[in-house]
Every structure is written in structure tokens, then in C-alpha cells.
N, C-alpha and C. Protein backbone atom coordinates (compact mmCIF):
# COMPACT_ATOMS: atom_id res chain seq x y z
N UNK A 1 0.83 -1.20 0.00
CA UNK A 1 0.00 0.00 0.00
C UNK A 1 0.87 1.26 0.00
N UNK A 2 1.81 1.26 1.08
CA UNK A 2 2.74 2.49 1.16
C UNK A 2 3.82 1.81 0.60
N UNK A 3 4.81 2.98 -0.55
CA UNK A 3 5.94 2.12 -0.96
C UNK A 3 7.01 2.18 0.28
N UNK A 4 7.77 0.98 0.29
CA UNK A 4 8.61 0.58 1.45
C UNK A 4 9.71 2.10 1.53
N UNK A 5 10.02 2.54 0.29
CA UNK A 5 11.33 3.90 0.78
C UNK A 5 10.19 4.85 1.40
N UNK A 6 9.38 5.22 1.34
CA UNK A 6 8.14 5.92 1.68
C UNK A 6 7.99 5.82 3.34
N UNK A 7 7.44 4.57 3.77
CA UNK A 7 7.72 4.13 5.10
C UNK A 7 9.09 4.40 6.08
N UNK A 8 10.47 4.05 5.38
CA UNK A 8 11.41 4.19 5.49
C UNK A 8 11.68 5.81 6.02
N UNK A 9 11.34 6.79 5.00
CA UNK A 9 11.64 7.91 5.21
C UNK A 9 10.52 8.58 6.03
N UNK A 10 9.35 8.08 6.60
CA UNK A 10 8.89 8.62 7.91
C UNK A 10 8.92 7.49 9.06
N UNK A 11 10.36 7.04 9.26
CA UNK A 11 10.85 6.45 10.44
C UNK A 11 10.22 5.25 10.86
N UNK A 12 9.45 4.06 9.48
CA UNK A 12 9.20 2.47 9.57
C UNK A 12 10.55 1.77 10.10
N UNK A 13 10.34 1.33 11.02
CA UNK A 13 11.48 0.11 11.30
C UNK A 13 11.05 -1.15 10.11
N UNK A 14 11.55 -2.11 9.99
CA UNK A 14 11.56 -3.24 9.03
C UNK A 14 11.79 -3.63 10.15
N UNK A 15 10.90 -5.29 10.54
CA UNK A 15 11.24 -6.17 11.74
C UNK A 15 10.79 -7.98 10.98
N UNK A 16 11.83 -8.74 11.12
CA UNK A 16 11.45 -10.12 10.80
C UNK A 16 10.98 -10.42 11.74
N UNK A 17 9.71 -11.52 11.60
CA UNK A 17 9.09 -12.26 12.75
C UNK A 17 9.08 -13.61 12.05
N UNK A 18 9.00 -14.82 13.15
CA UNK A 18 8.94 -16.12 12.87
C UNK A 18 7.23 -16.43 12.69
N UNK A 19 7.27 -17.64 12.17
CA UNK A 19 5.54 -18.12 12.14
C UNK A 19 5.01 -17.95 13.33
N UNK A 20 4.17 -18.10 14.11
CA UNK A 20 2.81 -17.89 14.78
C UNK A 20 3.67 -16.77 15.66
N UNK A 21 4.04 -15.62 15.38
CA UNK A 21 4.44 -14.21 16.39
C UNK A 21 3.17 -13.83 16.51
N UNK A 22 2.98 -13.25 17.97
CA UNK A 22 2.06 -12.09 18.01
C UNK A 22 2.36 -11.03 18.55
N UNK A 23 1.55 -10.22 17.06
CA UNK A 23 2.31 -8.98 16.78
C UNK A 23 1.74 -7.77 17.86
N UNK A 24 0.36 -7.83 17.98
CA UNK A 24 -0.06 -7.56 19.17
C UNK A 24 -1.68 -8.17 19.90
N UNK A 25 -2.10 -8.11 20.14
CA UNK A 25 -3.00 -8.68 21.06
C UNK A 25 -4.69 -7.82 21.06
N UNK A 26 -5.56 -8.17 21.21
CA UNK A 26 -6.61 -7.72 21.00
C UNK A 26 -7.09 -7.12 22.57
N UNK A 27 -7.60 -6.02 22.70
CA UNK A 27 -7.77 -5.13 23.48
C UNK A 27 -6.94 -4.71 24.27
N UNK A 28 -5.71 -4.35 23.71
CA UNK A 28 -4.54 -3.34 23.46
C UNK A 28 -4.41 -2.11 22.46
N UNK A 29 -4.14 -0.83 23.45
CA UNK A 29 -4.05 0.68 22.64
C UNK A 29 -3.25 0.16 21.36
N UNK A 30 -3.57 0.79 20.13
CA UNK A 30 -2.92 1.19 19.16
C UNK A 30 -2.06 2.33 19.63
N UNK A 31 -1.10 1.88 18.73
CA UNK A 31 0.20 3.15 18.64
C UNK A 31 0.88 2.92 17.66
N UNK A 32 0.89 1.98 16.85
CA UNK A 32 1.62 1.68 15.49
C UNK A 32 0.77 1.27 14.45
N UNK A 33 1.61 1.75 13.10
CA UNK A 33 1.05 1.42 11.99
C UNK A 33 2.30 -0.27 11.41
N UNK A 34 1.18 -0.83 10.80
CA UNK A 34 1.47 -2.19 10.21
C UNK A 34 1.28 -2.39 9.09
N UNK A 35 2.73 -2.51 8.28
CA UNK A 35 2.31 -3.07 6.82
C UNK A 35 3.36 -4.50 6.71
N UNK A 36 2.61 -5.68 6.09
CA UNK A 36 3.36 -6.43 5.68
C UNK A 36 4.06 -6.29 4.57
N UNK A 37 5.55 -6.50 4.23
CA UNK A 37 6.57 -6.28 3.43
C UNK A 37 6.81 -7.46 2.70
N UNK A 38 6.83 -8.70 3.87
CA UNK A 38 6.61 -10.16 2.59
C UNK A 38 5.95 -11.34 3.72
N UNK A 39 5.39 -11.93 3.62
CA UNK A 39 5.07 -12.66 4.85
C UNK A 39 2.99 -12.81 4.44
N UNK A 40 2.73 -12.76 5.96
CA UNK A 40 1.38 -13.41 5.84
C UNK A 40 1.32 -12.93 7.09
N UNK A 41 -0.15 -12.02 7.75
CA UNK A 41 -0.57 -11.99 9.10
C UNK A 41 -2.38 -12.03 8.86
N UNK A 42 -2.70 -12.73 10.00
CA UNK A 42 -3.90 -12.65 10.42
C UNK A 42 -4.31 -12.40 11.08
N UNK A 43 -5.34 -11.32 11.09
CA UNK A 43 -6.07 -10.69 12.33
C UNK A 43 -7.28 -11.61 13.03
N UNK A 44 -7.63 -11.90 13.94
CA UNK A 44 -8.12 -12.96 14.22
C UNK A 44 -8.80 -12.50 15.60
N UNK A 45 -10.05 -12.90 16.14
CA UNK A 45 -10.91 -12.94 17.42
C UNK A 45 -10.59 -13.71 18.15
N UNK A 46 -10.81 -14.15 19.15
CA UNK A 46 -10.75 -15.41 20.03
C UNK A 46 -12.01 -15.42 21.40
N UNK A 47 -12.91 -16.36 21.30
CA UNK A 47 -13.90 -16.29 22.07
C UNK A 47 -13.53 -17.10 23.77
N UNK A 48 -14.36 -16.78 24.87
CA UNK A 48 -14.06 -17.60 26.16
C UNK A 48 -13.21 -18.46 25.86
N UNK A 49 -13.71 -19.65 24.75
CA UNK A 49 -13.62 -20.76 25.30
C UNK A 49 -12.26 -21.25 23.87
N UNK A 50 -11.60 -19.87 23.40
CA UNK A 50 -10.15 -20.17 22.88
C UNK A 50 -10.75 -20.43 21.15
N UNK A 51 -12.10 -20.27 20.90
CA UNK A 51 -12.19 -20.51 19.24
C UNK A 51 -12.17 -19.22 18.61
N UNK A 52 -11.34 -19.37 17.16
CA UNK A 52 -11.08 -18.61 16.47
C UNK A 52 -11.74 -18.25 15.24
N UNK A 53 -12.39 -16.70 15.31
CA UNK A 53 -12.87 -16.49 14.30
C UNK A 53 -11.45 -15.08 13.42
N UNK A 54 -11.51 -15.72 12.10
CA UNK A 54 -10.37 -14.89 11.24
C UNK A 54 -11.28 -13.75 10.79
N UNK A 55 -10.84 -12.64 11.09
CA UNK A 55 -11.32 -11.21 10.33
C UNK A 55 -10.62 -11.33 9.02
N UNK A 56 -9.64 -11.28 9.37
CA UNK A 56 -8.78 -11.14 7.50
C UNK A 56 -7.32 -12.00 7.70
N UNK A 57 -7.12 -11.93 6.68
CA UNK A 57 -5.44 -12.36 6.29
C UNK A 57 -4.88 -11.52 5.49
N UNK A 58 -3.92 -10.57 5.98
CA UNK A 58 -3.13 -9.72 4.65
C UNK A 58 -1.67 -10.28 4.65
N UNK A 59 -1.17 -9.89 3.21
CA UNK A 59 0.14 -10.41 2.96
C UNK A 59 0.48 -9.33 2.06
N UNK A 60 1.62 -9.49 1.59
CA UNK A 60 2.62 -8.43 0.70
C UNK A 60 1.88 -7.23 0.62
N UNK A 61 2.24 -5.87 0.89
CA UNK A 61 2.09 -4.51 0.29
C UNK A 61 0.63 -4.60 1.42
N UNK A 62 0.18 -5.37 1.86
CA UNK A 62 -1.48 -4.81 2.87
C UNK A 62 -0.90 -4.33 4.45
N UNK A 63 -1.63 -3.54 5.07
CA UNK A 63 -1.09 -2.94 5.92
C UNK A 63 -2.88 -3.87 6.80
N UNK A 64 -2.65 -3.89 8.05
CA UNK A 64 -3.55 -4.27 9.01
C UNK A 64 -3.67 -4.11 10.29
N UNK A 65 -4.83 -3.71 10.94
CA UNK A 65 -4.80 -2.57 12.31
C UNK A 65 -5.04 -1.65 12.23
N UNK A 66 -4.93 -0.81 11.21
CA UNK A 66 -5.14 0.63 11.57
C UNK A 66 -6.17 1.39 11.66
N UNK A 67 -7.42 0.67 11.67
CA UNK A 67 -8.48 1.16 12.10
C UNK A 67 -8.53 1.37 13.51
N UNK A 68 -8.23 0.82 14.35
CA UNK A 68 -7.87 1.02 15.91
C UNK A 68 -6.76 2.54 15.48
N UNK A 69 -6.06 2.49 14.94
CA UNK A 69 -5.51 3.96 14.80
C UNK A 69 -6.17 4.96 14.42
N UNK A 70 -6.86 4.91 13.18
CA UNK A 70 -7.81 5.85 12.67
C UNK A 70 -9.20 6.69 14.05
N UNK A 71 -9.54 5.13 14.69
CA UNK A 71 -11.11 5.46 15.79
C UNK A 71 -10.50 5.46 16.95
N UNK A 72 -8.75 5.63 17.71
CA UNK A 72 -8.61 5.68 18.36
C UNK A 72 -9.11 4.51 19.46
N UNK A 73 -9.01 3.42 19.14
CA UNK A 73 -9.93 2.25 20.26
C UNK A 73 -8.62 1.17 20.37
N UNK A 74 -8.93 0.43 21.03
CA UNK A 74 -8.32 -0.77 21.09
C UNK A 74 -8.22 -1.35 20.16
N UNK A 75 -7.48 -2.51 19.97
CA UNK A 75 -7.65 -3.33 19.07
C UNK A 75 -8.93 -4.57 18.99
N UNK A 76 -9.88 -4.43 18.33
CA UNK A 76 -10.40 -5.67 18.48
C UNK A 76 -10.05 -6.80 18.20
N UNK A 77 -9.09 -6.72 17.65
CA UNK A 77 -8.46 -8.71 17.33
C UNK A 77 -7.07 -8.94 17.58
N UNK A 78 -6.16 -9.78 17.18
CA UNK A 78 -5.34 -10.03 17.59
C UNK A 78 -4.43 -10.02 16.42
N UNK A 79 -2.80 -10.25 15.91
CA UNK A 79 -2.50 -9.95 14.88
C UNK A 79 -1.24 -11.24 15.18
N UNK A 80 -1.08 -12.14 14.28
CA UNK A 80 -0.18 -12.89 14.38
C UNK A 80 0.03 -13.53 12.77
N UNK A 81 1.21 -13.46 12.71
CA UNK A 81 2.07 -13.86 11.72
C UNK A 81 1.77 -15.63 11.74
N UNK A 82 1.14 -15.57 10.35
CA UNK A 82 0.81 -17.31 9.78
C UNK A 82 2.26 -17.99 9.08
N UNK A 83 3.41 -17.69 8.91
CA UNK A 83 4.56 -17.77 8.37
C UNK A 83 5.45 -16.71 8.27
N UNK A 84 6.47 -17.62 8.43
CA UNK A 84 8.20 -16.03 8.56
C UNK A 84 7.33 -14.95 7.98
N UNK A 85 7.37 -13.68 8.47
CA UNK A 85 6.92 -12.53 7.74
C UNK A 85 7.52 -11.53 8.32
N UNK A 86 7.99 -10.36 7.52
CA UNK A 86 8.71 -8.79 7.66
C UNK A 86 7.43 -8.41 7.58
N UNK A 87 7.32 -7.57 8.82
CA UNK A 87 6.34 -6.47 8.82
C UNK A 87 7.38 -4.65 8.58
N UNK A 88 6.85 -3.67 8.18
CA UNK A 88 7.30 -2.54 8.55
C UNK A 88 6.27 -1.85 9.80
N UNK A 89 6.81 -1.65 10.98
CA UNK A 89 6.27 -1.16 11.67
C UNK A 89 6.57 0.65 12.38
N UNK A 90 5.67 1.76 12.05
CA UNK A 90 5.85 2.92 12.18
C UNK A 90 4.69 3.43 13.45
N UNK A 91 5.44 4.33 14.36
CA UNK A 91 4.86 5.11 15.41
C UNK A 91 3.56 6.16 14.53
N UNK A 92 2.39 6.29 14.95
CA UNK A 92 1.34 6.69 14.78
C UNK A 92 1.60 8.03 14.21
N UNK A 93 2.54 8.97 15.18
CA UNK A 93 2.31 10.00 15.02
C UNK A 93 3.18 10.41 13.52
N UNK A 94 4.04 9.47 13.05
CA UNK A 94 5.00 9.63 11.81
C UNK A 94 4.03 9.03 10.79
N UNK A 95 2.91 8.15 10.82
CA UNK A 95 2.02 7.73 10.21
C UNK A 95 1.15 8.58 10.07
N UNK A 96 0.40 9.98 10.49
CA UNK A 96 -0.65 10.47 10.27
C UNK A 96 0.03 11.53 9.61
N UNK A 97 1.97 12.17 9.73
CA UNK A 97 2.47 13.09 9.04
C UNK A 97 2.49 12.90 7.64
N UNK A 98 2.68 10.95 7.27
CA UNK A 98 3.11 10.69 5.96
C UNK A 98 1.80 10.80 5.36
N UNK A 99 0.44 10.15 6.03
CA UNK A 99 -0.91 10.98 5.60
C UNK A 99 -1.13 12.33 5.05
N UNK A 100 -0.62 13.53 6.01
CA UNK A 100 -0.80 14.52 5.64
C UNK A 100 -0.22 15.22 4.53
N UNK A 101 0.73 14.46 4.54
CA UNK A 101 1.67 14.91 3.25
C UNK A 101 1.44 14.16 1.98
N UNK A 102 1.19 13.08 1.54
CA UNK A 102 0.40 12.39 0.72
C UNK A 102 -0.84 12.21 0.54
N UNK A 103 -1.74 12.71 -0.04
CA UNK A 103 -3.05 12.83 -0.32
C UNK A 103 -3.55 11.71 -1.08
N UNK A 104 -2.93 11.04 -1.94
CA UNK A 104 -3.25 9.88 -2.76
C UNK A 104 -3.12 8.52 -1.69
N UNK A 105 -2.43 8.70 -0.73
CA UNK A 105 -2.56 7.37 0.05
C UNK A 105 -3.30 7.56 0.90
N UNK A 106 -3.65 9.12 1.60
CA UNK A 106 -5.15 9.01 2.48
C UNK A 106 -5.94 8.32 1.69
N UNK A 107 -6.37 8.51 0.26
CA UNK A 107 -7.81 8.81 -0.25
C UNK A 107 -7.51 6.99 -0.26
N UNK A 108 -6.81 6.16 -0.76
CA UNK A 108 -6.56 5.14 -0.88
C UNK A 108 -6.87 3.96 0.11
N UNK A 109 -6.31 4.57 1.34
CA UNK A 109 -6.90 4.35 2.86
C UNK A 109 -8.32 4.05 3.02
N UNK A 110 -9.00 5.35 2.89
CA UNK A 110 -10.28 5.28 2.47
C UNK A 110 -11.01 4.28 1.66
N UNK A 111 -10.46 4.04 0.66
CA UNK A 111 -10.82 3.10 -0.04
C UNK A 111 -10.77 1.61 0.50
N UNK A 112 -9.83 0.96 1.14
CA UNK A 112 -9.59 0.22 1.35
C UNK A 112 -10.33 0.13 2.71
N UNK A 113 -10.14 0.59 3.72
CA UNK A 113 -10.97 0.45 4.72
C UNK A 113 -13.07 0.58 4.04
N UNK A 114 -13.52 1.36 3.60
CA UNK A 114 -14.43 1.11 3.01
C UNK A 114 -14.71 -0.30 2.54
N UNK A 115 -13.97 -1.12 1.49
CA UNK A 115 -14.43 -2.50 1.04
C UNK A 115 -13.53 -3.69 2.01
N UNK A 116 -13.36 -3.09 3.35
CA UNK A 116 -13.23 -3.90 4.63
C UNK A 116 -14.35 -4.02 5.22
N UNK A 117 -15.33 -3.02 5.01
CA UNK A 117 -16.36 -2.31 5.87
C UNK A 117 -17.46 -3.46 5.36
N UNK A 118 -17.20 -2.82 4.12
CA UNK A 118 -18.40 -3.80 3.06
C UNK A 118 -18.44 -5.59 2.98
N UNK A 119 -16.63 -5.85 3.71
CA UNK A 119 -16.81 -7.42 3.71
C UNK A 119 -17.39 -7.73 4.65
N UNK A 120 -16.81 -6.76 6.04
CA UNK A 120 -17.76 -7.04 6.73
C UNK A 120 -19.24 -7.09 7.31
N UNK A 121 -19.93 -6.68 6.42
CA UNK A 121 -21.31 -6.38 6.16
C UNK A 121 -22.13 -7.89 5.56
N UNK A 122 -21.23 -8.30 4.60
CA UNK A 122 -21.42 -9.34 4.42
C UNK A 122 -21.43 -10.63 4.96
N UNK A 123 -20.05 -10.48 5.63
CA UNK A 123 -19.89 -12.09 6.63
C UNK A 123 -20.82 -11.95 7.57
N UNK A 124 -21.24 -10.51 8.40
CA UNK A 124 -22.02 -11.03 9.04
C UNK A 124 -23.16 -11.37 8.46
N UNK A 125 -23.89 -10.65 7.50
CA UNK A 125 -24.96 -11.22 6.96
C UNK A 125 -25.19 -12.77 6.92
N UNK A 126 -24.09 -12.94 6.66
CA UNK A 126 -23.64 -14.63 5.77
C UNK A 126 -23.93 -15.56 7.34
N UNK A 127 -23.46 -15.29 8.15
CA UNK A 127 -23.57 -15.73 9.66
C UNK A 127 -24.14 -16.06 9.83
N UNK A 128 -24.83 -15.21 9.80
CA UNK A 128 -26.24 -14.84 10.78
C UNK A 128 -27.70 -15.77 9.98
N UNK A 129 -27.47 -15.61 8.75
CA UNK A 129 -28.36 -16.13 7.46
C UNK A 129 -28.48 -17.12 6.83
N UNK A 130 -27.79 -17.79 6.66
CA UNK A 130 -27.37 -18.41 5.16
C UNK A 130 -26.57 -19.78 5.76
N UNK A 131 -27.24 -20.61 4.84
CA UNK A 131 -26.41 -22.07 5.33
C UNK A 131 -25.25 -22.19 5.06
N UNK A 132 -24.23 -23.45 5.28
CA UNK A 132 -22.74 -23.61 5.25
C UNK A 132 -22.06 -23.10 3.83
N UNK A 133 -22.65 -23.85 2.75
CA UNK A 133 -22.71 -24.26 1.19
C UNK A 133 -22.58 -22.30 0.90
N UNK A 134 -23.17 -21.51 0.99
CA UNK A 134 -23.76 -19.80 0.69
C UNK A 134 -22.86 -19.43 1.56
N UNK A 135 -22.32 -19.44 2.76
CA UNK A 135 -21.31 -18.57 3.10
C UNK A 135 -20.24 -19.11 3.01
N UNK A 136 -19.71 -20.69 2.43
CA UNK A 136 -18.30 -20.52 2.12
C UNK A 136 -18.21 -20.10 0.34
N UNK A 137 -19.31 -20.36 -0.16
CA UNK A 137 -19.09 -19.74 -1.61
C UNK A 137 -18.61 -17.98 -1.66
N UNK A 138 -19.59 -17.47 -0.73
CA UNK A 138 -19.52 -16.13 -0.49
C UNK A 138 -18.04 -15.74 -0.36
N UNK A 139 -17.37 -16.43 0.84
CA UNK A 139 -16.35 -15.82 1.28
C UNK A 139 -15.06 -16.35 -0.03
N UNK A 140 -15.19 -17.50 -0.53
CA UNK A 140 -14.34 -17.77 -1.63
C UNK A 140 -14.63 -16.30 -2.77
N UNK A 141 -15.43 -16.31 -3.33
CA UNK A 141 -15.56 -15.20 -4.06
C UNK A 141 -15.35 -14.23 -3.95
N UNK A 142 -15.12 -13.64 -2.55
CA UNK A 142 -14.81 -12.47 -1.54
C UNK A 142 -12.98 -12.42 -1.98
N UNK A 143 -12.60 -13.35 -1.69
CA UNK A 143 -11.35 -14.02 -1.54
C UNK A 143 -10.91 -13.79 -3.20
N UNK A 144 -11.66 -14.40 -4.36
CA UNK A 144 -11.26 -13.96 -5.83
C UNK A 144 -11.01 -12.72 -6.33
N UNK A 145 -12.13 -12.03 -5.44
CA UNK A 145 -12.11 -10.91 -5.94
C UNK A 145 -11.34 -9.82 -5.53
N UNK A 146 -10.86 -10.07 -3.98
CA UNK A 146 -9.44 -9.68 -3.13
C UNK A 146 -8.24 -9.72 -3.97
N UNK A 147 -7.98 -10.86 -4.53
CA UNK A 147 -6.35 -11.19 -4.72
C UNK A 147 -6.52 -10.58 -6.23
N UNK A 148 -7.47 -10.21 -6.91
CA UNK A 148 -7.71 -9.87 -8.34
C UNK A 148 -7.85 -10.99 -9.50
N UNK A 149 -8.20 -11.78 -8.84
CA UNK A 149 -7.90 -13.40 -10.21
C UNK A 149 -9.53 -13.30 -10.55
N UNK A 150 -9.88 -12.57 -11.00
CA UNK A 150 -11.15 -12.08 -11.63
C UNK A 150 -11.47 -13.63 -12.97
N UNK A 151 -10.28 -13.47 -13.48
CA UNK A 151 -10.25 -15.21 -14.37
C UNK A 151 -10.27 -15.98 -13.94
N UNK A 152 -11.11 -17.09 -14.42
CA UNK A 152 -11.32 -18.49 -13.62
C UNK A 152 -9.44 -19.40 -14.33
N UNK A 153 -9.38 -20.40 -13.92
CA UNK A 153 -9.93 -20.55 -12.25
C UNK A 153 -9.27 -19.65 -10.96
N UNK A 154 -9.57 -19.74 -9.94
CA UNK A 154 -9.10 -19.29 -9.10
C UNK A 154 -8.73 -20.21 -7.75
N UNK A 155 -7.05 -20.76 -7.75
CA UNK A 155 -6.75 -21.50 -6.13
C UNK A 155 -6.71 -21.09 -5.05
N UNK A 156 -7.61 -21.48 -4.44
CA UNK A 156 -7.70 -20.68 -3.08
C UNK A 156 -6.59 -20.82 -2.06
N UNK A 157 -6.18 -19.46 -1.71
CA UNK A 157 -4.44 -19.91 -1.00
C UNK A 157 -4.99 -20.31 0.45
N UNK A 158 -5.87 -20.96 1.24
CA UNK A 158 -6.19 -21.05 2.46
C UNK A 158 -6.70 -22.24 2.58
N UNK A 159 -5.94 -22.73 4.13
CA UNK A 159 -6.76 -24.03 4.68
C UNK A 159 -8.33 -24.04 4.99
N UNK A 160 -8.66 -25.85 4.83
CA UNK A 160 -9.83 -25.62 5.15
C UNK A 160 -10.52 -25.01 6.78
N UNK A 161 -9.33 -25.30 7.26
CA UNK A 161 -9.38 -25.20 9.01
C UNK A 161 -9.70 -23.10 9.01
N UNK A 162 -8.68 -22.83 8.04
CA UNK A 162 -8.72 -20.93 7.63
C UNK A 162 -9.98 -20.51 7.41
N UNK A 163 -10.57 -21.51 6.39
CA UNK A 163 -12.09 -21.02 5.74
C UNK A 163 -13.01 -21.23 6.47
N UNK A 164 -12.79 -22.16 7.31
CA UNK A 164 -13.51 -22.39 8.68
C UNK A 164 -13.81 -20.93 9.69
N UNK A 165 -12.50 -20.68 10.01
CA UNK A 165 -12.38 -19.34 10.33
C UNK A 165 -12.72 -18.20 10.35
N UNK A 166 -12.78 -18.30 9.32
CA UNK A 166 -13.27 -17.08 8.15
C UNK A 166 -14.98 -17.08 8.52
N UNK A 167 -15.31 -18.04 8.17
CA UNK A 167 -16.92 -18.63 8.19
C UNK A 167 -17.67 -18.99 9.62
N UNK A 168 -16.91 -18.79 10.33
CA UNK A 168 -18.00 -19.29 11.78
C UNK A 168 -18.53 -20.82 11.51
N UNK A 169 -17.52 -21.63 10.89
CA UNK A 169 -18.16 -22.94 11.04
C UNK A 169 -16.89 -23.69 11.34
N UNK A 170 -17.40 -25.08 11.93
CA UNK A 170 -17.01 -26.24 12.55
C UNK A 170 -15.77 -26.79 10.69
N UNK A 171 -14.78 -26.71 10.81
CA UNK A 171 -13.57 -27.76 10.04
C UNK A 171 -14.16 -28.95 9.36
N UNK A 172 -14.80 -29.90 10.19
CA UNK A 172 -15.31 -31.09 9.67
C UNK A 172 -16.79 -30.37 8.47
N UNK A 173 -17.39 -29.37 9.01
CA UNK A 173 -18.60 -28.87 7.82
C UNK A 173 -18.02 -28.23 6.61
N UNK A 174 -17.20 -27.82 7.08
CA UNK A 174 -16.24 -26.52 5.52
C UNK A 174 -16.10 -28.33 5.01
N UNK A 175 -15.24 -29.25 5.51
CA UNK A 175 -14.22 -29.94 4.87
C UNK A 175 -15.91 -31.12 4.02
N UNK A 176 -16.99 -31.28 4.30
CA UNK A 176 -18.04 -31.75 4.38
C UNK A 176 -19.01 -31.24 3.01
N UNK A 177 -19.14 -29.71 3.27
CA UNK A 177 -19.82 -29.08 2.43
C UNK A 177 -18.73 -28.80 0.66
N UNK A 178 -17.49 -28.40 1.26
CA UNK A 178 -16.59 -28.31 0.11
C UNK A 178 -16.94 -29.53 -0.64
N UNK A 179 -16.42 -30.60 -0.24
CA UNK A 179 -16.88 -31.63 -1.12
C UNK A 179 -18.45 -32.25 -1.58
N UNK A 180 -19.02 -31.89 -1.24
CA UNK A 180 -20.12 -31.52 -1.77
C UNK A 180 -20.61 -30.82 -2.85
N UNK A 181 -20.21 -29.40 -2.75
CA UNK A 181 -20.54 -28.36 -3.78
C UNK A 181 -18.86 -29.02 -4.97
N UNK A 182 -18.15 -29.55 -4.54
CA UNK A 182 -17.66 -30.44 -5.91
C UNK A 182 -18.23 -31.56 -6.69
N UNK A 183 -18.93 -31.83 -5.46
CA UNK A 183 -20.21 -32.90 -6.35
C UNK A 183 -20.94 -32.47 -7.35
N UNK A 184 -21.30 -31.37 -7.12
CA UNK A 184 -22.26 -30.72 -7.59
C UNK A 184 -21.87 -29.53 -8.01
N UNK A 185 -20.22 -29.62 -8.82
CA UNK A 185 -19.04 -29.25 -9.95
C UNK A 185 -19.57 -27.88 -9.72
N UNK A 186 -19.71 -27.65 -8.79
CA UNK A 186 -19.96 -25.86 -8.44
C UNK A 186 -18.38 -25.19 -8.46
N UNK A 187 -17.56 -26.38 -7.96
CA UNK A 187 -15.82 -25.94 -7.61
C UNK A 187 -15.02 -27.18 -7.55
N UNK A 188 -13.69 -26.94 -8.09
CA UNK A 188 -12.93 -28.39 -8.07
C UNK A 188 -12.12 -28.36 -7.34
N UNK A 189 -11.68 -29.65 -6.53
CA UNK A 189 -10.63 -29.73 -5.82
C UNK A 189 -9.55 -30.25 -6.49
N UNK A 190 -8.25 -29.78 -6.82
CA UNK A 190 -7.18 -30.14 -7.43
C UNK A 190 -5.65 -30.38 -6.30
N UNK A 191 -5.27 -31.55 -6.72
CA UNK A 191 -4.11 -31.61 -5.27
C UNK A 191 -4.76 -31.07 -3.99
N UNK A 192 -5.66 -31.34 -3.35
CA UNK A 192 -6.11 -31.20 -2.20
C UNK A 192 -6.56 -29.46 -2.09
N UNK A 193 -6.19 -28.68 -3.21
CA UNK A 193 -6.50 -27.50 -2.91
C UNK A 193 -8.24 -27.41 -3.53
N UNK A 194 -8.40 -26.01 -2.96
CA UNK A 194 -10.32 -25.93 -3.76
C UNK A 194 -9.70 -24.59 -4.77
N UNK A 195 -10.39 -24.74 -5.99
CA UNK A 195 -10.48 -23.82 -7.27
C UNK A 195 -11.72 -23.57 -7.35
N UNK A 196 -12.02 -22.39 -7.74
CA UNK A 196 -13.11 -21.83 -8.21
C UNK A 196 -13.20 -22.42 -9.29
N UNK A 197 -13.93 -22.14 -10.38
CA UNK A 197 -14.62 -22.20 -11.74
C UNK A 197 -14.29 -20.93 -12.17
């Protein structure tokens, strides 16, 4: 999102982290901005009783968190690195200067938090509504239309245990219903992965 000399020159540290780091913790102040540089992090919930629901997964060039910066709140989720990943991490107040001084990456901001807004409008819909089969199609398509593979087919880079995640459902139903809606050549499974059509 921000180019890395960009970050650099309003005082981003570059930090390697190993697989499952956490980067910070859910209902903890913001004070930094987060962009992944190469790697994989997921922002993620965790209920009483330790189950995980995934808000998102960003990787290369996506920055994640900074809505707790923007509304001033805590964090609602938690942020941990799914594999080795370089984050660039910058103090708030050098983050709202490189804002002010770049106008094309506010408005961009905007943008992007907006069709965060809008996914999330959907999953919950999808939740709350809609049987197993309709909200993992949903969120796959969500997912196509994220990474830009607008052309079929499309391999979905995520476990089923992830899409689970993603979906508010039980592993054994994603892993249940997936094969199913391949029955019924809605989507193929190739080498254990799921493809769109």
C-alpha cells in the first residue's frame, strides 16, 4: 500500500518475525502502523472458550490494524504472523504526518478500509443467514475478488481449518460441504486444494 522507501523515510522500522508471532494482542491501545513487506498476518478474534474467528489475512504490500488507529480504540483482534513474515512497523504520530503529506494514500486508505467495511457487512450477513454451502461460496468469491484473479480458475491460498475461520463454522462442515458443492461441480478440488470455476 505504502511504498517501502516511503515508510522508510517517515521512520518504519523493518522487523522479521517467525511463524505464529504475536504482533499484538486484541484489546490493546494502538500506537503503530502495520504493513506487511513479505510474509502473511492474520487478524483474528478469540472467544471464552479459545475458538477462532479470522477477520482477514493480509500479505505483501497490505497494511492491518489501523483502524484502531484511525477510531482511536483498542484493538479488536489479535495480529499474528501465519509464516516467517517482515512487517514494517511505524509510530502513529509519523504515520498520520506521511498521511498529511500524501493525499493519494489518504484517499486510498479510504478506499480500502471502506471494502473492509463492506466485507464485513457481508460475513455477518452470511452468519447470521445463510447455510454452510452460501457462506463458504460467499467468502471464496470475496477471496477472488481480493487477490484480483477475476479469471477463472481461481486456487484458493487457504486451509480448510482458515475457511472455517473465516466462516463461523465447525472444520469437519467446511471440509463436508466443500466436497459436496464439488459434487455438484460448483468448484474443483485439485491436489487437495479448492479452485473456483
Amino acid at each position: 500500500m505504502i511504498p517501502q522507501n516511503l515508510l522508510e523515510e517517515y521512520n518504519a522500522r523493518i522487523v522479521n518475525l517467525p511463524k505464529d508471532t504475536i504482533i499484538f494482542n486484541q484489546g490493546k491501545p494502538a500506537y503503530y502502523y502495520f504493513q506487511v513487506i513479505h510474509g502473511e498476518v492474520k487478524m483474528a478474534h478469540y472467544n471464552e472458550d479459545g475458538q477462532e474467528f479470522i477477520q482477514g489475512i493480509f500479505n505483501n504490500g497490505m497494511s492491518f490494524g489501523e483502524p484502531a488507529l484511525f477510531g482511536e480504540f483498542t484493538y479488536p483482534c489479535s495480529a499474528v504472523t501465519i509464516k516467517d513474515t517482515s512487517i514494517a512497523k511505524m509510530r502513529s504520530d509519523d504515520f498520520f504526518k506521511l498521511l498529511e503529506n500524501n493525499f493519494e494514500i489518504h484517499k486510498n486508505f479510504n478506499r480500502v478500509l471502506s471494502k473492509r467495511l463492506r466485507y464485513k457487512g457481508i460475513i455477518l450477513n452470511e452468519i447470521s443467514s445463510y447455510p454452510a454451502a452460501h457462506r463458504i461460496q460467499t467468502v471464496l468469491k470475496y477471496l477472488r475478488n481480493k487477490y484480483g484473479c477475476e479469471q477463472e480458475p481461481f486456487e484458493v491460498p487457504f486451509t480448510r481449518q482458515q475457511i472455517a475461520d473465516m466462516t463461523g463454522l465447525r472444520v469437519e462442515t467446511v471440509i463436508k460441504t466443500i466436497k459436496q458443492l464439488s459434487q455438484k461441480d460448483e468448484l474443483n478440488i485439485q491436489d487437495h486444494k479448492v479452485v473456483l470455476k
